[in-house]
Protein backbone atom coordinates (compact mmCIF):
# COMPACT_ATOMS: atom_id res chain seq x y z
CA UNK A 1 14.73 -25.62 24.29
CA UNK A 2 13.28 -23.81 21.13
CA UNK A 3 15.90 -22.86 18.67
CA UNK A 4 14.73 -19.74 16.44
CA UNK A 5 16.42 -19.05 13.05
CA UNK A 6 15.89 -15.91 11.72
CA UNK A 7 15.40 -14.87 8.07
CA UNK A 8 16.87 -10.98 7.53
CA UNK A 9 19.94 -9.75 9.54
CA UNK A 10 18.99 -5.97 9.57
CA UNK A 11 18.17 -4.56 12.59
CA UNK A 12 15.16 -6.15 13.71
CA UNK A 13 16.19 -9.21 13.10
CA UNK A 14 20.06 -8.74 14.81
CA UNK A 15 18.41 -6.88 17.67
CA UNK A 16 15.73 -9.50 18.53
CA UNK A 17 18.17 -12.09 18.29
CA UNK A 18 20.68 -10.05 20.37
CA UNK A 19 17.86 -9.50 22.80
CA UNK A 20 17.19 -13.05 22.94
CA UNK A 21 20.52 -14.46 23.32
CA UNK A 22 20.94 -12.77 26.48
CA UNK A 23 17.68 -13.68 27.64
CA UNK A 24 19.15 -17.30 27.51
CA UNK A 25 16.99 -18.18 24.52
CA UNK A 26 18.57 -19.89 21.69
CA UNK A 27 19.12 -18.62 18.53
CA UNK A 28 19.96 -20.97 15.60
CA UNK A 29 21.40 -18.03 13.11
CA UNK A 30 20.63 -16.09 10.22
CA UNK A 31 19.92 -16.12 6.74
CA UNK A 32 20.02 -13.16 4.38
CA UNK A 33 20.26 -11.79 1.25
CA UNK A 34 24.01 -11.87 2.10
CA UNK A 35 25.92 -14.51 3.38
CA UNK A 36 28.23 -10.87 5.01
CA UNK A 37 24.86 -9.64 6.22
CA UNK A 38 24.06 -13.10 8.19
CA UNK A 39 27.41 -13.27 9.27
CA UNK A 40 27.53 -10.41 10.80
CA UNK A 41 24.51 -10.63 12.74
CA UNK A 42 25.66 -14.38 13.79
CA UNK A 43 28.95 -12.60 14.77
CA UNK A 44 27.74 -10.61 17.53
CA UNK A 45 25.52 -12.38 18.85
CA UNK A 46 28.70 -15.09 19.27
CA UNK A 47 28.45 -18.28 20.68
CA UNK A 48 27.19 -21.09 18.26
CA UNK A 49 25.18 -18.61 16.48
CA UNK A 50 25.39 -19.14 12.91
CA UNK A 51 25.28 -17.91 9.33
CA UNK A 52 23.43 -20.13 7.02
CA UNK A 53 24.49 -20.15 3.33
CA UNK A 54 20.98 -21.55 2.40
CA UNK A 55 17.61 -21.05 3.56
CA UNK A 56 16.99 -24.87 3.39
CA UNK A 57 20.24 -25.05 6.19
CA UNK A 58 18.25 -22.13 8.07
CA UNK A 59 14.78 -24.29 8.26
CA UNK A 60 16.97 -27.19 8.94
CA UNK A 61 18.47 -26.08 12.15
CA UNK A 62 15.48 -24.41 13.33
CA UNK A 63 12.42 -25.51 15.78
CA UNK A 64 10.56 -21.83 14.87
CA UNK A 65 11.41 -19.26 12.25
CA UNK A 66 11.10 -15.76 12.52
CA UNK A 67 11.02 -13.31 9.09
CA UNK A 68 12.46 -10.21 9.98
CA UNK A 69 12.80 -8.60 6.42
CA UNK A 70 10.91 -5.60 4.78
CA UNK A 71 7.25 -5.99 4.18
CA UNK A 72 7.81 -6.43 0.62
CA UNK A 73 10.23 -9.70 0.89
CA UNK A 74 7.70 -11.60 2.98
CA UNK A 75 5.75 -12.98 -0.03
CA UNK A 76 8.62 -14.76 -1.74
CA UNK A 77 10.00 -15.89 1.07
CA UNK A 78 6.82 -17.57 1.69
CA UNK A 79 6.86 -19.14 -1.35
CA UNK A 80 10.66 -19.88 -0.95
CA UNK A 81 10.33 -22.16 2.20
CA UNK A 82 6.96 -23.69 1.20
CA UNK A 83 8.87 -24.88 -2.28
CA UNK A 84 12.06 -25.72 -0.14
CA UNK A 85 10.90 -29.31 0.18
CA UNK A 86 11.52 -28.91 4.00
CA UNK A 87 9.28 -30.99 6.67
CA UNK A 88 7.58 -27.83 8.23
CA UNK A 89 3.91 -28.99 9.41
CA UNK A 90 3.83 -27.94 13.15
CA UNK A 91 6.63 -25.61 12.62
CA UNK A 92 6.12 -22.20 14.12
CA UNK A 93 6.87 -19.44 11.67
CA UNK A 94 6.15 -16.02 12.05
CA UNK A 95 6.96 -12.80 10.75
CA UNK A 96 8.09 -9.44 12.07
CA UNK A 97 5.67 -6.64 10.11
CA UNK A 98 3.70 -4.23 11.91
CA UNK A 99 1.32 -3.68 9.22
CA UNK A 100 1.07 -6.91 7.33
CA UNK A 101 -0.75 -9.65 8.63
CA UNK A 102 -0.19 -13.66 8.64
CA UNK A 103 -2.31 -14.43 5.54
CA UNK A 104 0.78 -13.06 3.82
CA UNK A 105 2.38 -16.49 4.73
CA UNK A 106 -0.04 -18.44 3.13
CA UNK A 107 1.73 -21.04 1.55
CA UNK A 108 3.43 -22.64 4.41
CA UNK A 109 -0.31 -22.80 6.06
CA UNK A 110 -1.22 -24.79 3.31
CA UNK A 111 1.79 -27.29 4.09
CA UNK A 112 0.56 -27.20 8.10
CA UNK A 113 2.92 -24.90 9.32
CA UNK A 114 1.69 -22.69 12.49
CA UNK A 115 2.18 -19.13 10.92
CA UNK A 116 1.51 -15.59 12.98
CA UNK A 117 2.62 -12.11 12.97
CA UNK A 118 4.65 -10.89 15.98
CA UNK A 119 5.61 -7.42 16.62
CA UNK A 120 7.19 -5.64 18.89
CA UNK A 121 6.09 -2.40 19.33
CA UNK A 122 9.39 -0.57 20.10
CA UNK A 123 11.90 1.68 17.35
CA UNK A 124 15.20 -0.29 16.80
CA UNK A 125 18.13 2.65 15.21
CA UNK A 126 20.35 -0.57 15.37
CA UNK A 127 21.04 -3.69 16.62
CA UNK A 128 22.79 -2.99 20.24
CA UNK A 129 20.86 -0.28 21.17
CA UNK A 130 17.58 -2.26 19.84
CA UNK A 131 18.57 -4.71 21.92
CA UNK A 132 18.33 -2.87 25.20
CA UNK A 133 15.27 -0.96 23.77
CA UNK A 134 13.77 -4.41 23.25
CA UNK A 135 13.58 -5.12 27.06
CA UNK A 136 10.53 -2.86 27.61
CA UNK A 137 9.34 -3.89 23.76
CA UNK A 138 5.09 -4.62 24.16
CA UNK A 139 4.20 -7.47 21.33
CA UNK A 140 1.01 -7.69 19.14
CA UNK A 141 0.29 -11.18 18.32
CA UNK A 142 -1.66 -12.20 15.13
CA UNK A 143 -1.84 -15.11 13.14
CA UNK A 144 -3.08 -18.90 13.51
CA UNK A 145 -4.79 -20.21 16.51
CA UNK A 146 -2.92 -22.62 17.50
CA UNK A 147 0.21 -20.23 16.57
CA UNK A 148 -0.68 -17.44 18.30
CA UNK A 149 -1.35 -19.52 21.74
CA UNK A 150 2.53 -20.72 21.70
CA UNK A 151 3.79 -17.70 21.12
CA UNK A 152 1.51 -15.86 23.91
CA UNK A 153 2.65 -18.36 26.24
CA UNK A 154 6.67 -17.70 24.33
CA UNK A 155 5.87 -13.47 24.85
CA UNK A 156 4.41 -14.14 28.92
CA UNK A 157 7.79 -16.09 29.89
CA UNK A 158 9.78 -13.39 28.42
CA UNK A 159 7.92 -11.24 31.23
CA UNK A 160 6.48 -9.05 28.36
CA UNK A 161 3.05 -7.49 28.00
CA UNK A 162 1.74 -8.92 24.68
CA UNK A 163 -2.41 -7.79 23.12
CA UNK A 164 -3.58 -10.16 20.49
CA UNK A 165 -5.18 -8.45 17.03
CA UNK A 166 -7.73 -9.11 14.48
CA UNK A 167 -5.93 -9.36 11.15
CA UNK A 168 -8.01 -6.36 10.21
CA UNK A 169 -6.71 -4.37 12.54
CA UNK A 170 -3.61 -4.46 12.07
CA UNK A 171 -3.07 -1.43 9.56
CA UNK A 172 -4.87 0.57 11.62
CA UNK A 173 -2.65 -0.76 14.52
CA UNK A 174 0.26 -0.26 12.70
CA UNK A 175 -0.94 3.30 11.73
CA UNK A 176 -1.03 4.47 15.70
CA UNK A 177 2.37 3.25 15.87
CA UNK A 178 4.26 5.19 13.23
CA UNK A 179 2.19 8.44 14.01
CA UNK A 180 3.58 7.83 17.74
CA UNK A 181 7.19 7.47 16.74
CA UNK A 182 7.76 8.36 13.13
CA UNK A 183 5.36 11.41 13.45
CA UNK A 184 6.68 12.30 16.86
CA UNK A 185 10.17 12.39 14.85
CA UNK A 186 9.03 14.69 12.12
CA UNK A 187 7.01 16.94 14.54
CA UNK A 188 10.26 17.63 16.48
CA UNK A 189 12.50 18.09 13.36
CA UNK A 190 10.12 20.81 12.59
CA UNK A 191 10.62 22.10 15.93
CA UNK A 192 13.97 22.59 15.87
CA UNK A 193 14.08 23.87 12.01
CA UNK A 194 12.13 26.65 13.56
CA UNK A 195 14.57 27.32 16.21
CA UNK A 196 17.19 27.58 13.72
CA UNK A 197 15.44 30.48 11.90
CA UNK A 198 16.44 32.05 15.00
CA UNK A 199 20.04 31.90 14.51
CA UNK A 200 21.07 28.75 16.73
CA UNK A 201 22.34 25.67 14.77
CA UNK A 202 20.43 21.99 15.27
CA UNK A 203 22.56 20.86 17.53
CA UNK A 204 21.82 23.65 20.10
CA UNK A 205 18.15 23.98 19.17
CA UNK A 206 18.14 20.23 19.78
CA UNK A 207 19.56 20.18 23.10
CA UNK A 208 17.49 23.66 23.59
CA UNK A 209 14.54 21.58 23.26
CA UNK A 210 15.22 18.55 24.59
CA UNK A 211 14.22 19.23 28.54
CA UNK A 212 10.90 20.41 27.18
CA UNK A 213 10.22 17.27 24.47
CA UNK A 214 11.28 14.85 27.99
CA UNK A 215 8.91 16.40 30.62
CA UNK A 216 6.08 16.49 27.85
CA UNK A 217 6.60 13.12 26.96
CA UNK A 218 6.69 12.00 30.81
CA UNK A 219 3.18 14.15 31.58
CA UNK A 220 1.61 12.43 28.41
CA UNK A 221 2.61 8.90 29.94
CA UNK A 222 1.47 9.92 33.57
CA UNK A 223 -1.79 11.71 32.47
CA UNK A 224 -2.70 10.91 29.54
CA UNK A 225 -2.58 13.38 25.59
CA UNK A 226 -5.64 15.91 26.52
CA UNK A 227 -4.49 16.30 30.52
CA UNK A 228 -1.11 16.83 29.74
CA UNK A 229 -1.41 19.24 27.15
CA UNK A 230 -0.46 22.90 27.85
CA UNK A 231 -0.03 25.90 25.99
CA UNK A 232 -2.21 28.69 24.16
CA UNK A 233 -4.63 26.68 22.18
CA UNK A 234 -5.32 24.50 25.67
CA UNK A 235 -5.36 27.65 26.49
CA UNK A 236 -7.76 29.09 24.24
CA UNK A 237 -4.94 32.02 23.58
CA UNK A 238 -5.92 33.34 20.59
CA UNK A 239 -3.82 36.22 19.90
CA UNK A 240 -0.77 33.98 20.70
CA UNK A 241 -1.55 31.43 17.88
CA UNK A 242 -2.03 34.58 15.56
CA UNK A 243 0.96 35.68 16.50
CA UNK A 244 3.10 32.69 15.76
CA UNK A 245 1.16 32.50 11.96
CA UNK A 246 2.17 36.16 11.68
CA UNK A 247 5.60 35.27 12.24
CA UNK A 248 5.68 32.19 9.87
CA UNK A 249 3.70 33.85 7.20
CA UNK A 250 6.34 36.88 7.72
CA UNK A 251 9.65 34.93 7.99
CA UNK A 252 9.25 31.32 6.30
CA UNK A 253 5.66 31.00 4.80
CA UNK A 254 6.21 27.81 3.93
CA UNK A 255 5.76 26.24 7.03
CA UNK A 256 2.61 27.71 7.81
CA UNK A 257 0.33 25.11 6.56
CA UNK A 258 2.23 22.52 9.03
CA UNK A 259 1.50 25.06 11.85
CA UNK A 260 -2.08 24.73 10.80
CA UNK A 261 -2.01 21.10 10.54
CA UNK A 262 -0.52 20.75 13.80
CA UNK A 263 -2.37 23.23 15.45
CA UNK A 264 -5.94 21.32 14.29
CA UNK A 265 -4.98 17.87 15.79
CA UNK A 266 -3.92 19.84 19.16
CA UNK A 267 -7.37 22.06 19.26
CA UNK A 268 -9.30 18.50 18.95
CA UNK A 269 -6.99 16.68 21.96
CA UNK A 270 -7.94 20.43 23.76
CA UNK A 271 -11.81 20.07 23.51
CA UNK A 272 -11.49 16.62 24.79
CA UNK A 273 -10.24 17.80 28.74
CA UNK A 274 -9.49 21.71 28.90
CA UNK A 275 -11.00 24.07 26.30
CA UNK A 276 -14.28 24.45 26.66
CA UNK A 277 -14.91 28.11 25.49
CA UNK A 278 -16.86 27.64 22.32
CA UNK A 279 -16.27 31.02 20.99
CA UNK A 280 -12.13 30.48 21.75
CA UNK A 281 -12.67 27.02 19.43
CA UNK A 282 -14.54 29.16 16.58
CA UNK A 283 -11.96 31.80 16.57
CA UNK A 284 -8.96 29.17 16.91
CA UNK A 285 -11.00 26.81 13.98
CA UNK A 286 -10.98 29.94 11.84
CA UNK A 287 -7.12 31.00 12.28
CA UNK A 288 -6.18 27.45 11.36
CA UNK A 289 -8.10 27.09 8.07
């Protein structure tokens, strides 16, 4: 059986291993900037997990390696293993970036190591609920031929859906992603800031909204962005959208240009499936300058 050590005990790292472990994979343990940090990982994840004092101990114990750390780490800790004096030609290491590609790991290609990217595309707020939010996780798979064939086959056992990418693609990849859960974040925080120039406090406007965020959500996944959308710009309501920038402008002019922002990337999804009225798009186009 593949053991998989795993560099970075944050919660990537502690929730794919978590994820693993109960998939019956094993997991060798965890090195970190911390020997506390890996410890705690190795800790729940229990059993003969463990936390390494050394990187060398890490690659030691370890058929693949996995770098779960911040994009910025990954360079050093290229250079770190590839200077470690550690046998690591046919060794399967990959890291955990969305945006970065393999080339990033380099070095241990030059000393014949199989090196890809591999991320899941899933958010992880720590490393038990990451875990469970892991199970419907789909992968992208970059890197090295050879690499990204035994980690394809790895990613199909698992029972996962997996895509492969172009290393050039993967910014752009990587881009879709955060706009679908980062920017999906924001949007609603702005959402509920403008409930609570109503009077209610975030809590209530939050739970105020939340029935309404879940059924749009579900019609976007069962229809598809430009079918599901509703509302007056699908709408081609014009006096409604003037109405709301009347309000802003009146109340909180700051957030107007948001509105706007917002309201432009919604008019374009429109025009692809519902709003057809070409003097509804001029008007709207005009109010959202």
């Amino acid at each position: 059986m593949i053991s998989i050590g795993f560099i970075g005990a944050g919660r990537l790292g502690t929730a794919f291993g978590l994820y693993l472990v109960r998939r019956g994979i094993q997991v060798a343990g965890y090195y970190s900037r911390t020997y506390a940090h890996a410890k705690d990982a190795a800790d729940l994840l229990g059993g003969e997990v463990q936390a390494f004092r050394s990187l060398r101990e890490l690659l030691e114990h370890s058929d693949w390696v996995a770098i779960a750390t911040n994009d910025g780490a990954i360079p050093q800790i290229a250079r770190d293993i590839a200077e470690s004096g550690v046998h690591i030609k046919e060794k399967v290491v990959f890291h955990m970036s969305g945006a970065a590609t393999s080339t990033l790991l380099a070095p241990l290609a030059d000393k014949g190591a199989l090196v890809a990217s591999l991320h899941p595309l899933q958010s992880f707020a720590d490393g038990i609920s990451g875990a469970r939010a892991m199970e419907e996780a789909v992968f992208s798979v970059e890197g090295h031929e050879e690499a990204v064939v035994r980690l394809s086959k790895w990613v199909d056992k698992l029972g996962h859906t997996r895509f492969l990418l172009d290393a050039e693609h993967k910014p752009l990849y990587h881009a879709a992603a955060s706009v679908a859960s980062n920017s999906l974040a924001g949007v609603i925080g702005y959402a509920v800031e403008l409930m609570m120039k109503v009077g209610m406090d975030e809590e209530k406007s939050l739970s105020a909204l939340a029935p309404l965020i879940k059924t749009t959500v579900c019609n976007v996944l069962d229809k598809g962005a430009a079918r599901a959308l509703t509302g007056p710009v699908a709408r081609g309501d014009i006096g409604t959208v003037a109405m709301h920038l009347q309000a802003l402008d009146k109340t909180n002019p700051e957030l107007v240009s948001f509105y706007k922002e917002l309201g432009k990337v919604t008019l374009a999804t429109a025009k692809r499936e519902q709003l057809r009225n070409e003097d509804a798009i001029r008007q709207l186009s005009k109010l959202l300058e």
